[in-house]
C-alpha atoms as a PDB file:
ATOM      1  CA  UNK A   1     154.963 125.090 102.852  1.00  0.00           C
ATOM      2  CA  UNK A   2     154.701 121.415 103.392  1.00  0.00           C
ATOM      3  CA  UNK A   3     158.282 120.990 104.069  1.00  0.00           C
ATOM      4  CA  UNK A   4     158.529 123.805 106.288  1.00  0.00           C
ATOM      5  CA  UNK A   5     155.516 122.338 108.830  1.00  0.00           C
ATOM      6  CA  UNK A   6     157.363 119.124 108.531  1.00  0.00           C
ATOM      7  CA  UNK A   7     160.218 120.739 109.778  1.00  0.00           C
ATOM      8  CA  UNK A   8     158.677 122.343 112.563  1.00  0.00           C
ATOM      9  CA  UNK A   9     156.850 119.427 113.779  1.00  0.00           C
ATOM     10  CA  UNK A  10     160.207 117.467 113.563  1.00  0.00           C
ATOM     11  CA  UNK A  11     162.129 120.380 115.659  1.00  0.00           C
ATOM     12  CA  UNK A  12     159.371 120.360 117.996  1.00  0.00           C
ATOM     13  CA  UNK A  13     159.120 116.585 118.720  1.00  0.00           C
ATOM     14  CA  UNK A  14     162.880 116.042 118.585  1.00  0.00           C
ATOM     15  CA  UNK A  15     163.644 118.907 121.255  1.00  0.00           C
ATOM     16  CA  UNK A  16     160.477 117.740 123.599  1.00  0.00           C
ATOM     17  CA  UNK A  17     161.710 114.104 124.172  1.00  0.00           C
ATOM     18  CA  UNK A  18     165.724 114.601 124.207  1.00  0.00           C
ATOM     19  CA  UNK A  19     167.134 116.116 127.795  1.00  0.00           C
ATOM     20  CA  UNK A  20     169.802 117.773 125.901  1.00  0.00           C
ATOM     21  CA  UNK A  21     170.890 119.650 122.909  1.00  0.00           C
ATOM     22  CA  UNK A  22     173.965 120.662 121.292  1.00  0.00           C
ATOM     23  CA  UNK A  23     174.286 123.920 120.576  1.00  0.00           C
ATOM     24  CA  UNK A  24     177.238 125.722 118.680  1.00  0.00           C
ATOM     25  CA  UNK A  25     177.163 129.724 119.572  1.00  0.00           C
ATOM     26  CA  UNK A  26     178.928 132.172 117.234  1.00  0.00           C
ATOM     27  CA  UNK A  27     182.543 131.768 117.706  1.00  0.00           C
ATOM     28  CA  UNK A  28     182.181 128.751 119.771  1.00  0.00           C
ATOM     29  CA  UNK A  29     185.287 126.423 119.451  1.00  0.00           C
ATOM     30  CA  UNK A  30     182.492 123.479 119.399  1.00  0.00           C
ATOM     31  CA  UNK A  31     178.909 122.133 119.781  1.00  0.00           C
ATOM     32  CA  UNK A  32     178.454 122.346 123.737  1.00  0.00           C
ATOM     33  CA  UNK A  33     175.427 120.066 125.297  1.00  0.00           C
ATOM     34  CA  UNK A  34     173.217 122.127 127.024  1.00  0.00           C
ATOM     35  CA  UNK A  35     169.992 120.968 129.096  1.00  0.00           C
ATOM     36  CA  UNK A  36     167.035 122.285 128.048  1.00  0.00           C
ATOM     37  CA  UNK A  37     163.283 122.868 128.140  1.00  0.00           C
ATOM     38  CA  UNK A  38     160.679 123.221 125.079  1.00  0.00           C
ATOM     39  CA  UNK A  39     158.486 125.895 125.806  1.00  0.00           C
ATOM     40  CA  UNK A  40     156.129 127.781 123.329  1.00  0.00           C
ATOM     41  CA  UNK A  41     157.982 127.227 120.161  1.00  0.00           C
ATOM     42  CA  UNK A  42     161.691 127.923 121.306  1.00  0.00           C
ATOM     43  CA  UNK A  43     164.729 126.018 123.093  1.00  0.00           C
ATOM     44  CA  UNK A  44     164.898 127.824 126.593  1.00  0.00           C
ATOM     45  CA  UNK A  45     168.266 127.048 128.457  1.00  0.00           C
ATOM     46  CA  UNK A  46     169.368 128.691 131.847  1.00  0.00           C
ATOM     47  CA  UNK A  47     173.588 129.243 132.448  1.00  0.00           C
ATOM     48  CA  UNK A  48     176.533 131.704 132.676  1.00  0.00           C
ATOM     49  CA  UNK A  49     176.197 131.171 136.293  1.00  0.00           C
ATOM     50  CA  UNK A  50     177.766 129.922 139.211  1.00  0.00           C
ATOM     51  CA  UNK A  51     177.456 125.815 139.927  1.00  0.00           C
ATOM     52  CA  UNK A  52     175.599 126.260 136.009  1.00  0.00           C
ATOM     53  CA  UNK A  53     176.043 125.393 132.394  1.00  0.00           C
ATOM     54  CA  UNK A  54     178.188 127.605 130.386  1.00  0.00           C
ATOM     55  CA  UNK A  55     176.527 129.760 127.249  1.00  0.00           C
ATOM     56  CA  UNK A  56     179.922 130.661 125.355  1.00  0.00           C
ATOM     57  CA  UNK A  57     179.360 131.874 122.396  1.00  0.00           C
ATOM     58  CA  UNK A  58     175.232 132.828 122.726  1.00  0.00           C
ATOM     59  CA  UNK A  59     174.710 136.228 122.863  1.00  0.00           C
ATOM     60  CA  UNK A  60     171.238 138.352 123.165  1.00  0.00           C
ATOM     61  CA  UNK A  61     170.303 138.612 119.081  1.00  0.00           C
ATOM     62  CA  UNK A  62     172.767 136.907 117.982  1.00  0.00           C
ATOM     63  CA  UNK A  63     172.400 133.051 116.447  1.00  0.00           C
ATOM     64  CA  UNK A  64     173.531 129.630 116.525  1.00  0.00           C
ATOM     65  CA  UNK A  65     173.157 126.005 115.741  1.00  0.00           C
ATOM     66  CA  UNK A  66     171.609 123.631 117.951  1.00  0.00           C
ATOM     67  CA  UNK A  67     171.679 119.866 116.909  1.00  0.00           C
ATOM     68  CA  UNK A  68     169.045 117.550 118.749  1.00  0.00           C
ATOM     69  CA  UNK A  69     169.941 114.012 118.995  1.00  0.00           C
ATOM     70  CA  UNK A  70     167.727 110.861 119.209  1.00  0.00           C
ATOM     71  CA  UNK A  71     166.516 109.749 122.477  1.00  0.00           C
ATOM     72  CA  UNK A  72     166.794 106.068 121.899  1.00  0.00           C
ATOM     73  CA  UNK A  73     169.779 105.732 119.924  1.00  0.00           C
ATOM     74  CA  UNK A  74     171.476 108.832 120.656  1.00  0.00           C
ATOM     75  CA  UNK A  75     172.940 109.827 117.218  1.00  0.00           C
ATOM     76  CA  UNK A  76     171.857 113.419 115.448  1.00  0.00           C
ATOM     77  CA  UNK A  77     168.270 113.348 114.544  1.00  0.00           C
ATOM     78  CA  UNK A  78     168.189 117.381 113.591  1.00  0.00           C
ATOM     79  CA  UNK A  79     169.983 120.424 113.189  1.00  0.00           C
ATOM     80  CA  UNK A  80     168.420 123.567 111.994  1.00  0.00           C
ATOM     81  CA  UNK A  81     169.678 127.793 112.955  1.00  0.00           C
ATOM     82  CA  UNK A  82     168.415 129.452 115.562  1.00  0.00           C
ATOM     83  CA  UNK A  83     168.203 133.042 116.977  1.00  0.00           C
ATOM     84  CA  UNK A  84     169.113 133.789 120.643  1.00  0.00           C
ATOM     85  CA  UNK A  85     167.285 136.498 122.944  1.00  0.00           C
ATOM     86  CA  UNK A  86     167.604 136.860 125.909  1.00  0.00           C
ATOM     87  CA  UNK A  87     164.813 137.182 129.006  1.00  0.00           C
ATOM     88  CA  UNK A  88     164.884 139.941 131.044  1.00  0.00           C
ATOM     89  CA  UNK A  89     164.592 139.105 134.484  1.00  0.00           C
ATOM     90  CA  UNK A  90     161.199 139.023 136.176  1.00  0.00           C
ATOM     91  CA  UNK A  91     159.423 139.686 133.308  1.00  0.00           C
ATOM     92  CA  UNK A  92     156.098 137.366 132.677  1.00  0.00           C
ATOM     93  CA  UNK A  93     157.738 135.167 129.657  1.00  0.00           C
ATOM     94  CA  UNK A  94     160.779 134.898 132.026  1.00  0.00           C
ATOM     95  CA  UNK A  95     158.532 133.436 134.596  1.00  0.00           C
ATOM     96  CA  UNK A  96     157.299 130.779 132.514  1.00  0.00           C
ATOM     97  CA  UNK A  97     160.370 129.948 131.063  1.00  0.00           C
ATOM     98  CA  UNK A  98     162.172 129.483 134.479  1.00  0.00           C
ATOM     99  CA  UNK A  99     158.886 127.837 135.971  1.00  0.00           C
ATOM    100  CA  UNK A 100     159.661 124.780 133.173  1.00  0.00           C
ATOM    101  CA  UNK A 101     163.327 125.043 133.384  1.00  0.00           C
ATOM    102  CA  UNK A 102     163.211 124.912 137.840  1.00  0.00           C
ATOM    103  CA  UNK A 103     161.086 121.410 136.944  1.00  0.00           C
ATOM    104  CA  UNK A 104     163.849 120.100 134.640  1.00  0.00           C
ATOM    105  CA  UNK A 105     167.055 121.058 136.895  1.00  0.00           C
ATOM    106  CA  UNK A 106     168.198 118.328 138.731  1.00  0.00           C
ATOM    107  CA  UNK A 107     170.693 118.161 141.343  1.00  0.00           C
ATOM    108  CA  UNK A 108     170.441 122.344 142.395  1.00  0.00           C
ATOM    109  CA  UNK A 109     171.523 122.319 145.893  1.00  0.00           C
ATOM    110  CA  UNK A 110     169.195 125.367 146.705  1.00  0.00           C
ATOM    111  CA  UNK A 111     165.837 124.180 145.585  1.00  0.00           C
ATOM    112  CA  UNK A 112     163.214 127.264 145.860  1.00  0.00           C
ATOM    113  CA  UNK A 113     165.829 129.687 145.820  1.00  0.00           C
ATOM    114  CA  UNK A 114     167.322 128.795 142.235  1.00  0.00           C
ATOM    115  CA  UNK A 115     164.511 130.931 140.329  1.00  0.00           C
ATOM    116  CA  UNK A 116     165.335 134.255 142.704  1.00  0.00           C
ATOM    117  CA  UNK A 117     169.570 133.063 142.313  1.00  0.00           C
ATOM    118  CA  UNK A 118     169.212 132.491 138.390  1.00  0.00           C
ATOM    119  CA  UNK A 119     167.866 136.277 138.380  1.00  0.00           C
ATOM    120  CA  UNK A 120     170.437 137.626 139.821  1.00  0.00           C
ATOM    121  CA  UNK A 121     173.254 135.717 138.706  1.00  0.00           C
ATOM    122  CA  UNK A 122     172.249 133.604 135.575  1.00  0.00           C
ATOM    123  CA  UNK A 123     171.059 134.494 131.913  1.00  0.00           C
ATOM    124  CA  UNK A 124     168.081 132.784 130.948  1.00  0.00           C
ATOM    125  CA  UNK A 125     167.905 132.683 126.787  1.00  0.00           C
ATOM    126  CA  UNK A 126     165.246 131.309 124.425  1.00  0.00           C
ATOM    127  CA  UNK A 127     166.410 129.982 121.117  1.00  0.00           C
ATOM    128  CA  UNK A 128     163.855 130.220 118.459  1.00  0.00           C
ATOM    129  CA  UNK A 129     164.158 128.196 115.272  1.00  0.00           C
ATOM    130  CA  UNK A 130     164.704 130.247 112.095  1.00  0.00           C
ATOM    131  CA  UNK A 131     165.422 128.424 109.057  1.00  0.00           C
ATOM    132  CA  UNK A 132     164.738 125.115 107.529  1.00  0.00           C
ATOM    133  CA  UNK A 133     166.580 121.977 108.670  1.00  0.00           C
ATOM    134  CA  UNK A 134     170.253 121.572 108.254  1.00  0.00           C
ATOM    135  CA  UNK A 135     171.355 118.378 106.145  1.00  0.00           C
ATOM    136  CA  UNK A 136     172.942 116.069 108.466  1.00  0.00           C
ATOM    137  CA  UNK A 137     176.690 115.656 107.025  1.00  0.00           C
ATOM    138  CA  UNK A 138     178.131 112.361 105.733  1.00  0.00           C
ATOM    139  CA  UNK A 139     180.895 111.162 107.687  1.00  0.00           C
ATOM    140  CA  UNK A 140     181.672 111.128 111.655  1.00  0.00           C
ATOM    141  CA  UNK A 141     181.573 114.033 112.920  1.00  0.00           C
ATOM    142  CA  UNK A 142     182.287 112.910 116.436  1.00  0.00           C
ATOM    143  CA  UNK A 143     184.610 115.074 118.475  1.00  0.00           C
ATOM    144  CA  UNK A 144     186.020 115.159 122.409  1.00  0.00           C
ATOM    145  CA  UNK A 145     183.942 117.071 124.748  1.00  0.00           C
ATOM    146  CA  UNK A 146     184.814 120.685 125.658  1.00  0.00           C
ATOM    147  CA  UNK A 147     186.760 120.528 128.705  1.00  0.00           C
ATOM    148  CA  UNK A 148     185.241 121.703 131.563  1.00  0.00           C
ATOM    149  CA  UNK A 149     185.695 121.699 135.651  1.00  0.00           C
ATOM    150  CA  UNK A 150     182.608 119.590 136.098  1.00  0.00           C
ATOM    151  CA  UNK A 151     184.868 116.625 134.796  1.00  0.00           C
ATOM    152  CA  UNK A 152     184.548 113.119 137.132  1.00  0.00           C
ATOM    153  CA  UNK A 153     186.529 110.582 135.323  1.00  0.00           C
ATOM    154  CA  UNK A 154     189.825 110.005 137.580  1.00  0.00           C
ATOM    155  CA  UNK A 155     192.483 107.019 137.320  1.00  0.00           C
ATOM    156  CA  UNK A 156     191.118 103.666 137.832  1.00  0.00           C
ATOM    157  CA  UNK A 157     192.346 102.685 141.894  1.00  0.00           C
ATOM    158  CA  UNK A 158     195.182 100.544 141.546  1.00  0.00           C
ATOM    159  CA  UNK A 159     193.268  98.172 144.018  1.00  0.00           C
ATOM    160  CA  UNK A 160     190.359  98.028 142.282  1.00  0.00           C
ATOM    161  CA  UNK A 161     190.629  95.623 139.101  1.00  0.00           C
ATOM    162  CA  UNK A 162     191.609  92.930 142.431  1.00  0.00           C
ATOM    163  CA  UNK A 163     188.746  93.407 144.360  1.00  0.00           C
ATOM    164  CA  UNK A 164     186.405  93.086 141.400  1.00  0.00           C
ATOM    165  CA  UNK A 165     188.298  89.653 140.470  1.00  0.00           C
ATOM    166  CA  UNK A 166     187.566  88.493 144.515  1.00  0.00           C
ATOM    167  CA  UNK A 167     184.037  89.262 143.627  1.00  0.00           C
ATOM    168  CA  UNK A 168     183.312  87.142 140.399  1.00  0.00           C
ATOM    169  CA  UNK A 169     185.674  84.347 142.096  1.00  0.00           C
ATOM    170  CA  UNK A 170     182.848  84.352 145.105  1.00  0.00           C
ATOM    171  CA  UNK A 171     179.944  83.823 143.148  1.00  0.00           C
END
């Protein structure tokens, strides 16, 4: 019983303070980062939209593995199962949930409108923990990042490594 509160509490703390989570749906290819809110007991996370994160592989009653990762030195910290519902639109938990989530977006280019657009358009889901905590694995388990159109690295300018060196020659 001990272990299990520990567990918990851990889960709790670690998804509270990190602004993302990786989350591996059933039949996902890989572990996807995901922003996310804590709210009463669960991982909420809003996608499947357009301009939004994808949810491959999360599916109403269905599970998955979400993997939280430290907020100061940025390796794994916890990874423990989890079973996905879904919200159904306008209901009073969905409220909630999307009143947290609307505080944690950043960069939504329609402000007040993104709770009435996420209704129509997005699936809101709540991730509740199920099981005890998964041993972290020995050995590096670091892989590429999922590809995705939201991509910004580009070449490097051909010009630009020369007007860097005319800057550190002027000071």
């Amino acid at each position: 019983m001990t272990s299990e509160l520990l567990d918990r509490a851990l889960i709790e703390e670690a998804s509270k303070k990190s602004g993302l989570v990786w989350v591996r749906g059933t039949g996902a290819r890989a572990a996807r980062a995901l922003w996310h809110v804590w709210h009463e007991g669960a991982v909420c996370v809003v996608g499947d939209g357009p301009g939004e994160q994808p949810l491959e592989g999360l599916a109403d009653g269905g599970s998955a593995e979400v993997s939280v990762r430290s907020k100061d030195k940025g390796g794994r910290l916890v990874t423990f199962p989890v079973a996905v519902s879904e919200l159904v639109s306008g209901s009073e938990e969905w409220e909630a949930v999307v009143a947290e989530l609307k505080g944690k977006r950043l960069n939504a280019a329609d402000g007040e409108e993104m709770p009435a657009r996420w209704a129509r358009e997005c699936r809101v889901l709540r991730l509740v923990p199920t099981g005890a905590v998964t041993p972290v694995p020995a050995g590096n388990l670091a892989e590429r990042p999922v590809h995705t159109p939201a991509t910004t690295r580009h070449p490097v300018p051909a010009a630009l490594p020369k007007l860097l060196l005319k800057r550190r020659k002027k000071k």
